[in-house]
C-alpha atoms as a PDB file:
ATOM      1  CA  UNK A   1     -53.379 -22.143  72.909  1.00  0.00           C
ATOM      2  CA  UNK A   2     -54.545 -19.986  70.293  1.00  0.00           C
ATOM      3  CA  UNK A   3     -54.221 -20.476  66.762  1.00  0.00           C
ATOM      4  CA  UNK A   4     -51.970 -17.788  66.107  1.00  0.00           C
ATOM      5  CA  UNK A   5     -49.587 -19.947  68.386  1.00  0.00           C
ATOM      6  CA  UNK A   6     -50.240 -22.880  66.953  1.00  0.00           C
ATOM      7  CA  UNK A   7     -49.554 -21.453  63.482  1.00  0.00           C
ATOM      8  CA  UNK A   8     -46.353 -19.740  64.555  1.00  0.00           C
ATOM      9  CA  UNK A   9     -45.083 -22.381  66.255  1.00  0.00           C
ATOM     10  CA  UNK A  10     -45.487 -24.897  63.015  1.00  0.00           C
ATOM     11  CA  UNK A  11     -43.543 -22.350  61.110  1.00  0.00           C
ATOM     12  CA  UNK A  12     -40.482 -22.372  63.710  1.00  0.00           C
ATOM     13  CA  UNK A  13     -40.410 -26.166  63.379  1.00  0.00           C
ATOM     14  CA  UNK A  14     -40.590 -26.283  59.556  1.00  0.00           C
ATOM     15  CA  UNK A  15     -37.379 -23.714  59.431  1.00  0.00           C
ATOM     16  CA  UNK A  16     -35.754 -25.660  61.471  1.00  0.00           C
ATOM     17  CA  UNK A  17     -35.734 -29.059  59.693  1.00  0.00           C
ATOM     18  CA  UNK A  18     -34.866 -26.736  57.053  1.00  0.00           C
ATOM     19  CA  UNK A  19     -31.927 -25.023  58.077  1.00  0.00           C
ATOM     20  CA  UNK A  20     -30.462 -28.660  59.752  1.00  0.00           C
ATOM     21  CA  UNK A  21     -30.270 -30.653  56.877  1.00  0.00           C
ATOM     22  CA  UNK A  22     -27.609 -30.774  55.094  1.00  0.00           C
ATOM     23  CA  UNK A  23     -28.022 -30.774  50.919  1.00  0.00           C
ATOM     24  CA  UNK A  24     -26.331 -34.171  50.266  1.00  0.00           C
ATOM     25  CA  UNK A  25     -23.875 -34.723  47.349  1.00  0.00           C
ATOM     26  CA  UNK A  26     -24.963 -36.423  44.412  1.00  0.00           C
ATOM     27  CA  UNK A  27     -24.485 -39.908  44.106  1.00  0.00           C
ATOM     28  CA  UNK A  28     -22.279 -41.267  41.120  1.00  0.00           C
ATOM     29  CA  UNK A  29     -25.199 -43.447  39.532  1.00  0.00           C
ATOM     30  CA  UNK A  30     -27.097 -40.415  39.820  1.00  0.00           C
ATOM     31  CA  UNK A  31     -24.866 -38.412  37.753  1.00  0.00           C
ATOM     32  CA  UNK A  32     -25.828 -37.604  34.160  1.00  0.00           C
ATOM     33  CA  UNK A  33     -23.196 -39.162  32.037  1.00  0.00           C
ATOM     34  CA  UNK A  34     -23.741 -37.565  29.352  1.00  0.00           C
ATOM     35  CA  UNK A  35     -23.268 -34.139  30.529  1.00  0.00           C
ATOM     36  CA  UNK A  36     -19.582 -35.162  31.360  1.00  0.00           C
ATOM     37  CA  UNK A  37     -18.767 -36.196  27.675  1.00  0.00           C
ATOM     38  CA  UNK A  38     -20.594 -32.947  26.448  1.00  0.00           C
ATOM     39  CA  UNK A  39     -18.261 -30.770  28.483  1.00  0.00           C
ATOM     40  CA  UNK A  40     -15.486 -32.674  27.294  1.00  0.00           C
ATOM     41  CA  UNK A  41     -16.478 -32.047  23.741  1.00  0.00           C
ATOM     42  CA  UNK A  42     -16.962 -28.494  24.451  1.00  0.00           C
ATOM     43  CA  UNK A  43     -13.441 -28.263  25.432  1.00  0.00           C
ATOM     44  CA  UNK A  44     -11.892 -30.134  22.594  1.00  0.00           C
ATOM     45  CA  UNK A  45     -14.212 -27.298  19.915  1.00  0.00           C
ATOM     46  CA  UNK A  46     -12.986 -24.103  21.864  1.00  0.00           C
ATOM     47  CA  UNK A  47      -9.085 -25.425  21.860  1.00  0.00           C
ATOM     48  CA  UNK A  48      -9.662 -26.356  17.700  1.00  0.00           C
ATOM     49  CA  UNK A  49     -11.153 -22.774  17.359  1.00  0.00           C
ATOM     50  CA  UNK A  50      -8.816 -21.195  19.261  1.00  0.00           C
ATOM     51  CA  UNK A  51      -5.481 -23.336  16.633  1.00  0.00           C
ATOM     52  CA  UNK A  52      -7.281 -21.688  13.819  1.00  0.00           C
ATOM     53  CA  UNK A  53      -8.001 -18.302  14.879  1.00  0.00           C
ATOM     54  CA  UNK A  54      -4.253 -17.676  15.635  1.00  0.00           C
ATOM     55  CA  UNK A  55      -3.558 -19.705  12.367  1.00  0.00           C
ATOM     56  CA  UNK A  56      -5.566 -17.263  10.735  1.00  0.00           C
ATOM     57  CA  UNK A  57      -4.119 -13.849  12.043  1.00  0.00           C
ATOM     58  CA  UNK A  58      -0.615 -15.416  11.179  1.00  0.00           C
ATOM     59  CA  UNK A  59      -1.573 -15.595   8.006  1.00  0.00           C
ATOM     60  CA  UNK A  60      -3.331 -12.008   7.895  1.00  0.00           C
ATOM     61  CA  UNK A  61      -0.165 -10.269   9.399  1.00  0.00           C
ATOM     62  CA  UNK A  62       2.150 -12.176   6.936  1.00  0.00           C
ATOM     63  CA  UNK A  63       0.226 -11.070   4.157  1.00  0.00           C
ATOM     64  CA  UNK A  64      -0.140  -7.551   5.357  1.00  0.00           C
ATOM     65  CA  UNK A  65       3.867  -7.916   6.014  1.00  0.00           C
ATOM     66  CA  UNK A  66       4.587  -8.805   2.490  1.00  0.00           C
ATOM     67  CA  UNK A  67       2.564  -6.090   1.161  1.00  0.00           C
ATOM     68  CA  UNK A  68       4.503  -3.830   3.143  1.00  0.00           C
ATOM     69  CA  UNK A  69       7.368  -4.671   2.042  1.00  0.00           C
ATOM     70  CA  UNK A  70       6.469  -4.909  -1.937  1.00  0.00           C
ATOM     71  CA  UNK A  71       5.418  -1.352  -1.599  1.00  0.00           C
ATOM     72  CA  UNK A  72       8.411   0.334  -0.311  1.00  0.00           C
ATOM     73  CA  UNK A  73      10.885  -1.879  -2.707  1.00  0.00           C
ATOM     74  CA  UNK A  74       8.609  -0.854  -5.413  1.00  0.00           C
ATOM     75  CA  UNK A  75       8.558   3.063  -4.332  1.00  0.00           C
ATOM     76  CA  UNK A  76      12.420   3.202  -3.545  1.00  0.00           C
ATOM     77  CA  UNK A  77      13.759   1.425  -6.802  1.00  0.00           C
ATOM     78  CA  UNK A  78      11.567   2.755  -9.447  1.00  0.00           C
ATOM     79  CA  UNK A  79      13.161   5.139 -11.810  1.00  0.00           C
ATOM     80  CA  UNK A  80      10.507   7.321 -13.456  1.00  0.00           C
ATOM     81  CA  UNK A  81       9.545   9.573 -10.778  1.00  0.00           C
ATOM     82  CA  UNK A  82       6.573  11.880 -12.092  1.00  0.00           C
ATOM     83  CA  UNK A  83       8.564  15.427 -13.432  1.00  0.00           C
ATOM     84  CA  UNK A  84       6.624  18.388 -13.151  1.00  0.00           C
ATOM     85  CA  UNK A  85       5.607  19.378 -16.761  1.00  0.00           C
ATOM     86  CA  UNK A  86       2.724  21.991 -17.534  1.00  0.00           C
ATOM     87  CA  UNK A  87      -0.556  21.052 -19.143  1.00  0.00           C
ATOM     88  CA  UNK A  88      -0.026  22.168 -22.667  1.00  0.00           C
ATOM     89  CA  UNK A  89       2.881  21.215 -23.338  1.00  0.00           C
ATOM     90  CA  UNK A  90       3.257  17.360 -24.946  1.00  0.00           C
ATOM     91  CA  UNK A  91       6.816  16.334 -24.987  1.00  0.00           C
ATOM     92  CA  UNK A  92       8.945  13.610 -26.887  1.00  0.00           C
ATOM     93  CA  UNK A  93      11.932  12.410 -24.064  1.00  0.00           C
ATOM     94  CA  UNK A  94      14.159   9.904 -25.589  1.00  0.00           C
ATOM     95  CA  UNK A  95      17.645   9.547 -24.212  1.00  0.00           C
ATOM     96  CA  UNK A  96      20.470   9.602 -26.860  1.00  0.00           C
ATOM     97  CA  UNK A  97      24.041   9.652 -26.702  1.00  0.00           C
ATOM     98  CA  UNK A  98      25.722  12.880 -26.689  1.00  0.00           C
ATOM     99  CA  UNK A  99      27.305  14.410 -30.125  1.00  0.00           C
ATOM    100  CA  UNK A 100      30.999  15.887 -30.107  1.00  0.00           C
ATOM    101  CA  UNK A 101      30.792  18.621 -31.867  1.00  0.00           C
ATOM    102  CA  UNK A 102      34.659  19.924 -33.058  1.00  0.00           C
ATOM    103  CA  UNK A 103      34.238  23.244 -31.348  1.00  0.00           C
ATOM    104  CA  UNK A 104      34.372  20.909 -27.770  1.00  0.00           C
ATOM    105  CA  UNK A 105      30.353  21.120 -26.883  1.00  0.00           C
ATOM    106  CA  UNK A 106      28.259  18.690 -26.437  1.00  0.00           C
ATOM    107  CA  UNK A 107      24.576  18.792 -27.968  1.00  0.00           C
ATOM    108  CA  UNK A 108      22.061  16.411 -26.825  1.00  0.00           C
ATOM    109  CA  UNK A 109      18.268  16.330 -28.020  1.00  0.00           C
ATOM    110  CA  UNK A 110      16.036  15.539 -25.661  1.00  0.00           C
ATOM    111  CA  UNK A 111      12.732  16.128 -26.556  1.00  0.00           C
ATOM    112  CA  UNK A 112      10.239  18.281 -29.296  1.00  0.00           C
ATOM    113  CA  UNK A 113       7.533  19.778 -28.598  1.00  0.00           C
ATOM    114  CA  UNK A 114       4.813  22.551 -30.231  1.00  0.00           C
ATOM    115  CA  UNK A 115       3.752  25.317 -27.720  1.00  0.00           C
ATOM    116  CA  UNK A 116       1.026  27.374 -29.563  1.00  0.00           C
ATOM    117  CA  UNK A 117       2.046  26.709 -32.901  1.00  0.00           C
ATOM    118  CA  UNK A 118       5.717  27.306 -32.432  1.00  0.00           C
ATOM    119  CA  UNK A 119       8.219  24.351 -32.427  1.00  0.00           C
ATOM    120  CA  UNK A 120      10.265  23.890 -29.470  1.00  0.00           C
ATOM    121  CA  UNK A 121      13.615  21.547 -28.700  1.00  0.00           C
ATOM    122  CA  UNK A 122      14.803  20.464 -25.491  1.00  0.00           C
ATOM    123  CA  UNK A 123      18.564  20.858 -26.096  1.00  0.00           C
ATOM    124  CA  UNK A 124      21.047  20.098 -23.318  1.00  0.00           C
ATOM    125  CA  UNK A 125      17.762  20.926 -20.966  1.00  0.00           C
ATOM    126  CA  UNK A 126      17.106  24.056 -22.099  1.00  0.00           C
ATOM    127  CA  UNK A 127      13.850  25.103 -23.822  1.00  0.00           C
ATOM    128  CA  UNK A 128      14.657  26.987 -27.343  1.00  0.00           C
ATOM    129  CA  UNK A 129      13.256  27.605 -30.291  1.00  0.00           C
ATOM    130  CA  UNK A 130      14.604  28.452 -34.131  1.00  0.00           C
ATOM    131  CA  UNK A 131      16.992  31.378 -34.193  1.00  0.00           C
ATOM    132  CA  UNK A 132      18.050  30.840 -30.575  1.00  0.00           C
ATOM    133  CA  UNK A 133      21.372  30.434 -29.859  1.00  0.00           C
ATOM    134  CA  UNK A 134      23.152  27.489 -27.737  1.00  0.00           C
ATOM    135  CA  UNK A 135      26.494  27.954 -25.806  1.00  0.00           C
ATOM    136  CA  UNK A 136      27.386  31.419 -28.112  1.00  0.00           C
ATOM    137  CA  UNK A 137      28.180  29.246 -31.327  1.00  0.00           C
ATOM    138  CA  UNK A 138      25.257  27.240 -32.140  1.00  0.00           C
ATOM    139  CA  UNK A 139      22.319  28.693 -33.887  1.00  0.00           C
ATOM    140  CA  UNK A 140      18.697  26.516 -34.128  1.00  0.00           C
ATOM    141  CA  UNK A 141      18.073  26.875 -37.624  1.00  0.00           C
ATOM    142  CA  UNK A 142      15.393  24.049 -37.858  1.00  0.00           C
ATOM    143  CA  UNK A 143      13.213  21.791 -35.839  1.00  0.00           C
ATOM    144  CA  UNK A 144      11.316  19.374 -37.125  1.00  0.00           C
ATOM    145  CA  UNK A 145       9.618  15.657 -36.406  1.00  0.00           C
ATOM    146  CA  UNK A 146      11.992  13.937 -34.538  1.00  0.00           C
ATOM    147  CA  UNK A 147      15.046  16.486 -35.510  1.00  0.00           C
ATOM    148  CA  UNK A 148      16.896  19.743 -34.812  1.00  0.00           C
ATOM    149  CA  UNK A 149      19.164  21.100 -37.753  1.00  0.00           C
ATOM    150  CA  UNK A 150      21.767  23.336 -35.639  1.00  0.00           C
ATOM    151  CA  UNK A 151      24.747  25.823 -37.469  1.00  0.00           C
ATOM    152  CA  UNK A 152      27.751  25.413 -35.650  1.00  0.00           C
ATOM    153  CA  UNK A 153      30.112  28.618 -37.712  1.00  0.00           C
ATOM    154  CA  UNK A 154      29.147  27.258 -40.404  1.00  0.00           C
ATOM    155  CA  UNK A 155      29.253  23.561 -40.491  1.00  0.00           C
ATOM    156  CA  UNK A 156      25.389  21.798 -40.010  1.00  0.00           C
ATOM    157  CA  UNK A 157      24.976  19.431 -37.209  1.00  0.00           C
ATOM    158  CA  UNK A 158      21.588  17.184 -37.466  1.00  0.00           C
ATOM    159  CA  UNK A 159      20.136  16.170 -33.831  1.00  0.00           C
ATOM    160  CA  UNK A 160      17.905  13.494 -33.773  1.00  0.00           C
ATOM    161  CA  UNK A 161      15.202  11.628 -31.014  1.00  0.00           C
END
């Protein structure tokens, strides 16, 4: 027999007691205990994490929910919606009750203001000035700080802020 025979037939018999034995199980006292409690541990951390994590977006989405809803009852209820006004112009808007004049119209003063050196009323929202006249009876005869002097045939009506 040759080596080369020899050799190969040492290799068959070594794969052979390889291949026929079975890998046997573990036996209990060779166990690690430990490794048991550690996955057991493991287990106990990743169900804690997993309670806070969906305590946690609860509370994110309830929060969010509440801001939600702040904003729109804030933005439908207010009352002093921005009014388109130009630049220049500064304004006085008060409300006041309305004035019965004995001719039947009603004057109401709603704000003064000075548009290049020229003082303007805002009289039953309308924009005039001194000399205009209101409703074809009432003339502006004077506006001042925080008044409008109107003629009304003849009688003088004081508006005031």
């Amino acid at each position: 027999m040759s080596l080369i025979q020899q050799a190969l037939e040492k290799t068959s018999r070594a794969q052979e007691t390889r291949t026929s034995t079975p890998v046997a199980a573990p036996k209990p006292w060779e166990r690690d205990p430990t490794g048991t409690n550690l996955e057991h541990e493991l287990i106990q951390v990743q169900k804690k994490y997993s309670k806070q994590k969906r305590f946690f977006r609860g509370a994110v989405v309830a929060i969010l929910f509440l801001g939600v809803v702040a904003g729109l009852y804030y933005f439908l209820t207010r009352q002093d919606h921005p009014k388109t006004q130009a630049s220049f112009v500064t304004t006085t808007i008060m409300p006041q009750v309305p004035v019965r004049i004995f001719s039947g119209n009603i004057y109401r003063l709603t704000g003064i203001t000075n548009l290049g050196g020229k003082a303007m009323a805002v009289i039953n929202e309308n924009i005039v000035g001194v000399g205009d006249v209101l409703s074809g009876k009432a003339v502006v005869k004077e506006i001042g700080t925080g008044e409008v002097r109107l003629d009304i045939e003849g009688k003088e009506i004081h508006l005031k802020l």
